[in-house]
C-alpha atoms as a PDB file:
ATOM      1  CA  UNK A   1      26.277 -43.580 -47.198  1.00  0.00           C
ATOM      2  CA  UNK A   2      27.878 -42.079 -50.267  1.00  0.00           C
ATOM      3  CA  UNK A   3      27.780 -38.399 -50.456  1.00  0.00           C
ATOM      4  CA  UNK A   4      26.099 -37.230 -53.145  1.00  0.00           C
ATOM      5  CA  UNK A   5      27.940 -33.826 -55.424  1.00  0.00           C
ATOM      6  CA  UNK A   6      25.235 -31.340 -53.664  1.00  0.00           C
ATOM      7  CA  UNK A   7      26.260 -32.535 -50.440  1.00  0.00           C
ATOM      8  CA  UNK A   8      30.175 -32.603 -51.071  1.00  0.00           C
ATOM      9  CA  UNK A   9      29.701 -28.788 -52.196  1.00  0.00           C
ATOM     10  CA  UNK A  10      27.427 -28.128 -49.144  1.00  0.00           C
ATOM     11  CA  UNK A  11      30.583 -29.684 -47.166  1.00  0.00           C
ATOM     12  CA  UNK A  12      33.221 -27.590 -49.113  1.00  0.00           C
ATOM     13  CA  UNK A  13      31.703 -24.221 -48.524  1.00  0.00           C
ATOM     14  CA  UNK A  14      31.020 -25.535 -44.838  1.00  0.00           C
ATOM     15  CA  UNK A  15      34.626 -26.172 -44.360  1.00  0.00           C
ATOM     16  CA  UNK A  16      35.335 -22.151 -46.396  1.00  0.00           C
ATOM     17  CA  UNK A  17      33.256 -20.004 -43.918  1.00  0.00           C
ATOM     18  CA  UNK A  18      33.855 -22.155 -40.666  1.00  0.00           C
ATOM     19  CA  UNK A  19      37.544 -23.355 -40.598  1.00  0.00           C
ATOM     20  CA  UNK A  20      39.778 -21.370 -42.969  1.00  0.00           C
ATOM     21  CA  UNK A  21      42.959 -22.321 -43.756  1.00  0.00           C
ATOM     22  CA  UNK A  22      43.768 -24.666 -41.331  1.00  0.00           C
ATOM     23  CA  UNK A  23      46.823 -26.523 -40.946  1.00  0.00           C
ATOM     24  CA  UNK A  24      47.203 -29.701 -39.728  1.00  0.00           C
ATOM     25  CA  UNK A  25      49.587 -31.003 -37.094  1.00  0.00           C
ATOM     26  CA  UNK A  26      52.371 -32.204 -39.680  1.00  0.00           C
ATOM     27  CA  UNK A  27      52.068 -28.992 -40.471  1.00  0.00           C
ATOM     28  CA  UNK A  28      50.473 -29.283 -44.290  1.00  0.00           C
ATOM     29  CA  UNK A  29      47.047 -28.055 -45.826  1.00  0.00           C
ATOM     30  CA  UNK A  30      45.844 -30.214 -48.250  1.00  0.00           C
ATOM     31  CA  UNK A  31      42.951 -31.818 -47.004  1.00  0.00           C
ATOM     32  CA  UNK A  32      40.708 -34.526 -48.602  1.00  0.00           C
ATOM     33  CA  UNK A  33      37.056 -34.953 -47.845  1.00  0.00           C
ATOM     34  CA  UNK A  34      36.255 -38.472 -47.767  1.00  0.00           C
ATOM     35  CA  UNK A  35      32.806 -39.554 -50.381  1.00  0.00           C
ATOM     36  CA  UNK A  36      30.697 -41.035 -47.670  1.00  0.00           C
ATOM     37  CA  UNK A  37      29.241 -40.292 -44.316  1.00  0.00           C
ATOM     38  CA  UNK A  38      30.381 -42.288 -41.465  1.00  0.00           C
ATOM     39  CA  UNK A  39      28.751 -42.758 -37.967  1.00  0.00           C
ATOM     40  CA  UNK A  40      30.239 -42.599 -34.749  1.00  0.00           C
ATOM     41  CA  UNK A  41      28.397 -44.680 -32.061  1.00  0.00           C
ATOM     42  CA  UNK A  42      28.115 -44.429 -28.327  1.00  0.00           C
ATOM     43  CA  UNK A  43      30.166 -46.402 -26.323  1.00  0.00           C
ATOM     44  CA  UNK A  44      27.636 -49.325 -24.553  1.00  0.00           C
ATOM     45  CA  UNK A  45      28.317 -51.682 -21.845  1.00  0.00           C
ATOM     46  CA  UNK A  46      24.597 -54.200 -23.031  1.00  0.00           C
ATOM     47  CA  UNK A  47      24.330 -55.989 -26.068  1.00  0.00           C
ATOM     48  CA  UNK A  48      20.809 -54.680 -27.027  1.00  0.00           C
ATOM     49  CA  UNK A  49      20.859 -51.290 -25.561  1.00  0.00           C
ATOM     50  CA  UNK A  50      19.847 -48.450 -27.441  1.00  0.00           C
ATOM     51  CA  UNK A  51      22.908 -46.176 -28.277  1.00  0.00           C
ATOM     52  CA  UNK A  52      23.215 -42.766 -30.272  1.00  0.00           C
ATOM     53  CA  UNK A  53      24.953 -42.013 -33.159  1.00  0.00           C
ATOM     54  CA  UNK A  54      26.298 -38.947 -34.557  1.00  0.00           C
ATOM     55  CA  UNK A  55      26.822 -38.809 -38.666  1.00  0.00           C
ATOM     56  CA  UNK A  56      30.296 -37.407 -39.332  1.00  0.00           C
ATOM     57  CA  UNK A  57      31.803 -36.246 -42.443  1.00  0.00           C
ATOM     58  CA  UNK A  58      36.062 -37.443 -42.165  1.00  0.00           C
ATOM     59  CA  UNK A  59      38.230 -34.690 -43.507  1.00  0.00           C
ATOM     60  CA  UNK A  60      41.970 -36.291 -44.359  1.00  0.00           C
ATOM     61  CA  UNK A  61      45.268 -34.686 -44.597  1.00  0.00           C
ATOM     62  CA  UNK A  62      46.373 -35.788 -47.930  1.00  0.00           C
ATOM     63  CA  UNK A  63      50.297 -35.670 -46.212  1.00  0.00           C
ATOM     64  CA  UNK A  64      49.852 -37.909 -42.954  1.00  0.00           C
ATOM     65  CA  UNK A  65      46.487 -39.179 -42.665  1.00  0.00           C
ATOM     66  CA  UNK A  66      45.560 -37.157 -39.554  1.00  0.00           C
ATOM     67  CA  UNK A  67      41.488 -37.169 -39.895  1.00  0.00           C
ATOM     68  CA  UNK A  68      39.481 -34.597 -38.398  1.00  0.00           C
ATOM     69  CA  UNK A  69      35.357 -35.617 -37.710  1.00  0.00           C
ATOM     70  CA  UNK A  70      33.165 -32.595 -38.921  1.00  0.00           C
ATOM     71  CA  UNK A  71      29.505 -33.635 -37.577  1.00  0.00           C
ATOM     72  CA  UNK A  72      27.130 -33.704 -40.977  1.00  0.00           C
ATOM     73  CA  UNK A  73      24.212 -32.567 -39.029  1.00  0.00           C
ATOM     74  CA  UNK A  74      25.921 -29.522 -38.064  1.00  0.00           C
ATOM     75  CA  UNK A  75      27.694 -28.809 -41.197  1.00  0.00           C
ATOM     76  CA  UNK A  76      23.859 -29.417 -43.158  1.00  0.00           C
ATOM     77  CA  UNK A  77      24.568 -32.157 -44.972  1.00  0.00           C
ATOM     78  CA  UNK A  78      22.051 -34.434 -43.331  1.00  0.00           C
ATOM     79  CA  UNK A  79      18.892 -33.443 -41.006  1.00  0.00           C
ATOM     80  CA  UNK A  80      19.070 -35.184 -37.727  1.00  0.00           C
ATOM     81  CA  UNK A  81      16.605 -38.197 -36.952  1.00  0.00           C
ATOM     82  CA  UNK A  82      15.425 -36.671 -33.851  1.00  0.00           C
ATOM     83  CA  UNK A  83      16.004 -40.546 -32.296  1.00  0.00           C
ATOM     84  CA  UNK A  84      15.104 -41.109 -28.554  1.00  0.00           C
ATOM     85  CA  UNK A  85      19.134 -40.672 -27.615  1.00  0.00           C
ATOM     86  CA  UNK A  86      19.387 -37.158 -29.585  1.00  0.00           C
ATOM     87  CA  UNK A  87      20.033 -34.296 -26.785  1.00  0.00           C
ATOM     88  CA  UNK A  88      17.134 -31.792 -26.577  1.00  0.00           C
ATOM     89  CA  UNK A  89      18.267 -27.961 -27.053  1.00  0.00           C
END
């Protein structure tokens, strides 16, 4: 899913007031925030089992590719699905 310019400035000041200046472990801090959200699914062992996903938002070092996952839910870029795999608080 492409993110849309609301949701890429939602994700910038996201990344401001919760991680800083962070460097990466080639030591560099220019970071790129990929244009689309990107699942990660659970690992299953059937073919048709129901599995979870979590929306993630890749953030890229521009130097050596090193990618850091932000979850989009969490950083309120997309409102979770509530699905029947989603961990109750």
């Amino acid at each position: 899913m492409q993110l849309t310019q609301d949701q890429t400035q939602t994700m910038i000041k996201w990344l401001e007031s919760h991680w800083g200046a962070h460097k990466c472990i080639c030591g560099h801090d220019d970071w790129l925030i990929a244009d689309k959200i990107f699942e990660i699914n659970e690992h299953r062992d059937a073919i048709n089992a129901q599995f979870a996903t979590q929306p993630v938002i890749a953030v890229i070092c521009k130097y050596c590719g090193n990618t850091i996952y932000v979850n989009a839910i969490i950083a309120k870029i997309v409102e979770s699905q509530g699905g029947p795999n989603e961990k109750q608080k």
